[in-house]
Protein backbone atom coordinates (compact mmCIF):
# COMPACT_ATOMS: atom_id res chain seq x y z
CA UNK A 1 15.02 10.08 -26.51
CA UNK A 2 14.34 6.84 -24.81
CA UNK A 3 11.51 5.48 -25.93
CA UNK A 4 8.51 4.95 -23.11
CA UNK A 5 7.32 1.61 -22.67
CA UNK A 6 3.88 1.29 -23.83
CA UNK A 7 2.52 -0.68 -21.14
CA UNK A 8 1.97 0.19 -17.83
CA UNK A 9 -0.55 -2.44 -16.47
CA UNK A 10 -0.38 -4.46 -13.06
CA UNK A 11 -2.49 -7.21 -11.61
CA UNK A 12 -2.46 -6.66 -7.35
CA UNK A 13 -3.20 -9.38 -5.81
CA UNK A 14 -5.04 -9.44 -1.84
CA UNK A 15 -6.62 -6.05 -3.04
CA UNK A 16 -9.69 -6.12 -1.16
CA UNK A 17 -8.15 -4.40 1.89
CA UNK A 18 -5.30 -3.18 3.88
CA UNK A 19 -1.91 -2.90 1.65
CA UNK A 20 -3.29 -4.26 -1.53
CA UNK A 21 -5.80 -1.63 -1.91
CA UNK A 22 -3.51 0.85 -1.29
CA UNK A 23 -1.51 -0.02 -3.48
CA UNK A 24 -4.65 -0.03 -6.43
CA UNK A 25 -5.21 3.38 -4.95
CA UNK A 26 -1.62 4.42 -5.32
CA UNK A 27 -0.73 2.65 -9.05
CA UNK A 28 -4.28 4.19 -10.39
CA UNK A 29 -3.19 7.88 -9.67
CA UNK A 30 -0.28 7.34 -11.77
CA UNK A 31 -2.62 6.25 -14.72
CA UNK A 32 -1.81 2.67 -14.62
CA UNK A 33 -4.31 -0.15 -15.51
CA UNK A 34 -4.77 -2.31 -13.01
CA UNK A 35 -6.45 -5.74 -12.41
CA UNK A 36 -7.12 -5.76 -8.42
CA UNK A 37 -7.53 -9.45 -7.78
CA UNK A 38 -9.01 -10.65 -3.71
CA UNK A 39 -11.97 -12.94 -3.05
CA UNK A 40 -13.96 -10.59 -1.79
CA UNK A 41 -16.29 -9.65 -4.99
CA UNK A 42 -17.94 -6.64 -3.14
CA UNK A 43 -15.12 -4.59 -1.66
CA UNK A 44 -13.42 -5.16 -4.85
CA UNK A 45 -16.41 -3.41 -6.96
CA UNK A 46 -16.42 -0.39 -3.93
CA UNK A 47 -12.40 -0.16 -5.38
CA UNK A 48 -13.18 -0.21 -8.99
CA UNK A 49 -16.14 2.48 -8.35
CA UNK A 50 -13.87 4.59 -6.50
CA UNK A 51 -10.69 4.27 -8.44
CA UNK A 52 -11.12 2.96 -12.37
CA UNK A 53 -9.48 -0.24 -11.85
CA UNK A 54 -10.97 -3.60 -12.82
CA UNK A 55 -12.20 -5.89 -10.34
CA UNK A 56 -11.81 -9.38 -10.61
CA UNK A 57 -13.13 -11.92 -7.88
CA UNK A 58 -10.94 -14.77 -7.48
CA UNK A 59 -8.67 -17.10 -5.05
CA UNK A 60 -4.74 -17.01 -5.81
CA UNK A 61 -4.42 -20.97 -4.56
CA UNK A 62 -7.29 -22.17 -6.62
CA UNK A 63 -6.20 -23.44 -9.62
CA UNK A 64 -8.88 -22.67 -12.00
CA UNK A 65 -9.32 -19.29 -10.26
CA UNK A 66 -5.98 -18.45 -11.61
CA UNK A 67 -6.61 -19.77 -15.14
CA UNK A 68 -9.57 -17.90 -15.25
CA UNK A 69 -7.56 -14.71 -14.51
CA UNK A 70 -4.66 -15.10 -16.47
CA UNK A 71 -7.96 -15.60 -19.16
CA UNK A 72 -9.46 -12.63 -18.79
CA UNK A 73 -6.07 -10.50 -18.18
CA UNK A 74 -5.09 -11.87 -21.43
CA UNK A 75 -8.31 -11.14 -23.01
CA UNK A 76 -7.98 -7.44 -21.91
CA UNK A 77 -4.41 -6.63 -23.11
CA UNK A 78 -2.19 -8.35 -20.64
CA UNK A 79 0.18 -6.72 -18.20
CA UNK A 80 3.96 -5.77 -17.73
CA UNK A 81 3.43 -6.35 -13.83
CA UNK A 82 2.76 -8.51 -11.34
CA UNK A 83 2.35 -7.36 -7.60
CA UNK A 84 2.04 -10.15 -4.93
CA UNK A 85 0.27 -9.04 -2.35
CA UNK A 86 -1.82 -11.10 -0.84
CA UNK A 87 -0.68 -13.20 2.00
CA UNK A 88 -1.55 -13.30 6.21
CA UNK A 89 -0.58 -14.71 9.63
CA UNK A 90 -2.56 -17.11 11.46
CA UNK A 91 -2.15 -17.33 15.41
CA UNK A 92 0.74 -16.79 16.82
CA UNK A 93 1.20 -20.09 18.83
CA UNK A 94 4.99 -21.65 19.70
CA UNK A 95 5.53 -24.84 17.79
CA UNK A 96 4.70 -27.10 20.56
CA UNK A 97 1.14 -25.58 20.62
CA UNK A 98 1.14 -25.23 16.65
CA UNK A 99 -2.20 -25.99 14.86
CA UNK A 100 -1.52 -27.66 11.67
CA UNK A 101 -4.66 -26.14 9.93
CA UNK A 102 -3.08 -22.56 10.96
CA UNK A 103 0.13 -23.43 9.17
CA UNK A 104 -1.23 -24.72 6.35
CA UNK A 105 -3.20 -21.87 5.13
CA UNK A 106 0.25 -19.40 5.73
CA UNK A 107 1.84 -21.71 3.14
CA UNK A 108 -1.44 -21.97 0.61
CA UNK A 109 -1.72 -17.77 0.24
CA UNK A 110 2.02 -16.79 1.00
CA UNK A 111 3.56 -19.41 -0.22
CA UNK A 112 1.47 -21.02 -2.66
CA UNK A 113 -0.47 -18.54 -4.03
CA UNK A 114 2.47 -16.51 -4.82
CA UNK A 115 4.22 -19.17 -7.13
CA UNK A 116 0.83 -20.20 -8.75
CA UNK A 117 0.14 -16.68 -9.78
CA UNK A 118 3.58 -15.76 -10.97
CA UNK A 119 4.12 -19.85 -12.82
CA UNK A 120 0.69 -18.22 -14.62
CA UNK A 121 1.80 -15.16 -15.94
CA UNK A 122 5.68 -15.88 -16.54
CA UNK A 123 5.46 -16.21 -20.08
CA UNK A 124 3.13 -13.37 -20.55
CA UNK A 125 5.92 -10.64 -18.48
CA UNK A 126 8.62 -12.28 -20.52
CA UNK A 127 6.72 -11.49 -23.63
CA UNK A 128 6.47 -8.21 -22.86
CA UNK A 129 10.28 -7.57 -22.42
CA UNK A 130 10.24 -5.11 -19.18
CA UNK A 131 8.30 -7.45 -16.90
CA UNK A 132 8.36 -6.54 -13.04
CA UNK A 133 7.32 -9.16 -10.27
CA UNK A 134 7.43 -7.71 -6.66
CA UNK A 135 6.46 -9.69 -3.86
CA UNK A 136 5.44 -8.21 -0.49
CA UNK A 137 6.84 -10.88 2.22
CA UNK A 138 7.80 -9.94 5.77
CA UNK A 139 10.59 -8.77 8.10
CA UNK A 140 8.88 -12.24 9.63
CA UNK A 141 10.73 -14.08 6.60
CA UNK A 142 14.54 -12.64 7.66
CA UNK A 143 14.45 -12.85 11.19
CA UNK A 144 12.31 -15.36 13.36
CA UNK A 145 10.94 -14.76 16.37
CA UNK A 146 8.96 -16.60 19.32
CA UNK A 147 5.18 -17.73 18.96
CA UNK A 148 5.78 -16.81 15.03
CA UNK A 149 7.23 -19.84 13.53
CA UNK A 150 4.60 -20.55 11.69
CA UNK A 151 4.43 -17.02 9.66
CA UNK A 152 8.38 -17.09 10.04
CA UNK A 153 8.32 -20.60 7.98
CA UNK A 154 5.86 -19.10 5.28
CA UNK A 155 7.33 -15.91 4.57
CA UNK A 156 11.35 -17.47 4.69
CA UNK A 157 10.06 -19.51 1.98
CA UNK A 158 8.67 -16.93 0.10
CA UNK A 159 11.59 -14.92 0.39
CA UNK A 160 13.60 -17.66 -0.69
CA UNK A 161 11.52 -18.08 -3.61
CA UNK A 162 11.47 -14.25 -4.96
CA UNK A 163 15.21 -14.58 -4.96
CA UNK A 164 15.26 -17.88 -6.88
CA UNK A 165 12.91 -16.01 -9.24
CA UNK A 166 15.44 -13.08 -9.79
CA UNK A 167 18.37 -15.65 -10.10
CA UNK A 168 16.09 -17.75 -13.26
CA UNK A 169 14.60 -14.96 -15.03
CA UNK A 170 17.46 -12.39 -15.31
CA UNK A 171 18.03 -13.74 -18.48
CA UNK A 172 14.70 -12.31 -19.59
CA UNK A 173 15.18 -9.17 -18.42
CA UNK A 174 13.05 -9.98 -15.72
CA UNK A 175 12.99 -7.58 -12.51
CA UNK A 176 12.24 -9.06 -9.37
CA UNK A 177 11.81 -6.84 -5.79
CA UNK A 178 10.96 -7.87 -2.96
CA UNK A 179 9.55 -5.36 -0.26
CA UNK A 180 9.61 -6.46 3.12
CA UNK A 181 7.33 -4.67 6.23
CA UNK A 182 7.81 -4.09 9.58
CA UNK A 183 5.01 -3.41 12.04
CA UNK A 184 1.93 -1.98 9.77
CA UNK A 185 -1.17 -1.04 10.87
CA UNK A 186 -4.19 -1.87 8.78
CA UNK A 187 -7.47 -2.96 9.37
CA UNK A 188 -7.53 -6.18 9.12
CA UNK A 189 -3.90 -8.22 9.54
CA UNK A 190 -3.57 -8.60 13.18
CA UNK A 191 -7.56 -9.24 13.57
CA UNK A 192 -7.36 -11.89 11.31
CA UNK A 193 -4.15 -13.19 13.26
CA UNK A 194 -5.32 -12.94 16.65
CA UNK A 195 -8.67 -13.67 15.93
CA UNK A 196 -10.69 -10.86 18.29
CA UNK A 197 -10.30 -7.14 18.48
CA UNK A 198 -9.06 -7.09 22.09
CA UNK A 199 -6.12 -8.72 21.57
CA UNK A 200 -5.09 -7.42 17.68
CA UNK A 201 -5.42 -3.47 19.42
CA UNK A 202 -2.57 -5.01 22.11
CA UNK A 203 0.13 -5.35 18.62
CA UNK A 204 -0.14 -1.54 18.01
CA UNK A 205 -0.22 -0.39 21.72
CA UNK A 206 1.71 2.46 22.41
CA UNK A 207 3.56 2.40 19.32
CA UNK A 208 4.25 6.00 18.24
CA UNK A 209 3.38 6.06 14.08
CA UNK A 210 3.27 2.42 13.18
CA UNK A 211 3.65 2.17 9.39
CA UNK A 212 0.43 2.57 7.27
CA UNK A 213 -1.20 0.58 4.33
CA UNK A 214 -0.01 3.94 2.68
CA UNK A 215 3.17 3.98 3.51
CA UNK A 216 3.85 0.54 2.34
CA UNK A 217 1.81 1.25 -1.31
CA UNK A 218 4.14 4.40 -1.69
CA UNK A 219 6.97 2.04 -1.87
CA UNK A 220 5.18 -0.27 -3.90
CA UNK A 221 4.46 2.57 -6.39
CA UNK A 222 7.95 3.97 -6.55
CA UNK A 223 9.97 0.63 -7.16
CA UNK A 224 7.75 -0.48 -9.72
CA UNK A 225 8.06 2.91 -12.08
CA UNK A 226 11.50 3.35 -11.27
CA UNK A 227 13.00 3.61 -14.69
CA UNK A 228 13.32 -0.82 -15.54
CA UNK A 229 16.85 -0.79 -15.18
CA UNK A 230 16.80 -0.05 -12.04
CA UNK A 231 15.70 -3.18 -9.69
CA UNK A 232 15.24 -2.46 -5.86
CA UNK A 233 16.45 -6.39 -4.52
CA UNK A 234 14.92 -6.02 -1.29
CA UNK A 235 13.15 -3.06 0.45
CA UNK A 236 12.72 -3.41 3.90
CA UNK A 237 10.93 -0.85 5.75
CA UNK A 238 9.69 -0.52 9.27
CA UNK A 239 8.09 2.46 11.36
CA UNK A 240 11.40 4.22 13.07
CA UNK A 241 10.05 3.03 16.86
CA UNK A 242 10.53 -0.49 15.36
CA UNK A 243 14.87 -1.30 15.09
CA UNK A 244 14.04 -4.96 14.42
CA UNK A 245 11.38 -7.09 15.49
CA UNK A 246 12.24 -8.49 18.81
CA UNK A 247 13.07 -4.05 19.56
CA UNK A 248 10.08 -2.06 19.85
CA UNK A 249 9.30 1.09 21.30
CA UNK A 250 6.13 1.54 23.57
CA UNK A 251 5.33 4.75 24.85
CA UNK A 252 2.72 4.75 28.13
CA UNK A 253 -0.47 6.22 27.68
């Protein structure tokens, strides 16, 4: 018999809401341990009430935020995974309109944040022999599209970097995945785009099924316990009325 690795831990990063909670949700069924990580303090104890995991309040591009958590990880037996979650879009001007401060904060959480948390915990997924980083970019990071540059830019570059990650750490048995969304509906990412309710309802309009926070966890959940061997590159997944992202299908109400 094969012998079962003893760890099954993951810190989730942007857990507060939308995919990242889901994805708590999903990895707690199993019986994993998980450290769900946002900024949000309250919604994060509302998870940990609801599912077992433990909450920790703290921002991915601060640097002593992530010290801090890598701290207290450590402190409570450490992890075998890393899930980068958290990320956004911010407007969705063309680049002659582009507001600097908009771009700026893609490339803190998507870009930034990603390589901060994962520079952190390297050694610590090494050490552990089976370590698994997955990072959740975009179908906005293989294919650019008008009045998205700005999100484009961000998640290229964090798609470049997951696949400079696989490339470095192979040789410590490192797996590396990469999922990559389509059109998902949660509660949250277009609002926080678009900036008013009005106009984030408009992205989902007559879209038949859009993909769910669920749907995107469930993915989440099955490439990371696949057996370790077993590394799932890149993952791209869209709702079937979506072919690519300049082809979507509206139905009129």
């Amino acid at each position: 018999m094969t012998e079962e690795k003893r760890t099954k831990a993951a810190v989730v990063t942007g857990a507060s809401t939308g995919i990242g909670e889901a994805t708590v949700r999903a990895l707690r069924a199993e019986g994993w341990t998980v450290f769900a990580v946002a900024r949000r303090a309250d919604r994060l104890a509302t998870l940990a009430d609801a599912t077992g995991a433990t909450a920790i309040a703290a921002d991915i591009v601060d640097d002593e935020d992530v010290e801090r958590l890598l701290a207290e990880v450590t402190n409570a037996g450490g992890i075998d995974t890393l899930i980068n979650i958290a990320g956004g879009a911010r407007g969705a001007d063309r680049i002659a309109e582009a507001k600097t401060e908009d771009w700026e904060w893609m490339f803190d959480v998507n870009v930034l944040g990603t390589m901060k948390l994962t520079r952190a915990f390297l050694p610590m997924l090494r050490a552990c022999g089976e370590g698994t980083v997955l990072n959740l970019t975009s179908t906005a990071g293989l294919a650019a599209y008008e009045g998205g540059a700005g999100y484009n830019a961000a998640k290229f570059a964090q798609h470049a970097l997951t696949g400079a990650l696989r490339l470095e750490e192979v040789e410590n048995n490192l797996r590396v995945i990469e999922v990559a969304p389509g059109l998902v509906q949660t509660e949250e990412f277009a609002l926080n785009r678009l900036g008013d309710q009005e106009a984030a309802g408009k992205v989902y309009q007559g879209v038949e099924k859009p993909l769910t926070a669920g749907d995107v966890a469930d993915v989440v959940r099955y490439a990371v316990t696949a057996p370790h061997h077993v590394n799932l590159d890149q993952i791209v997944i869209r709702p079937v009325a979506q072919a690519a992202n300049y082809k979507l299908i509206r139905k009129q109400g």
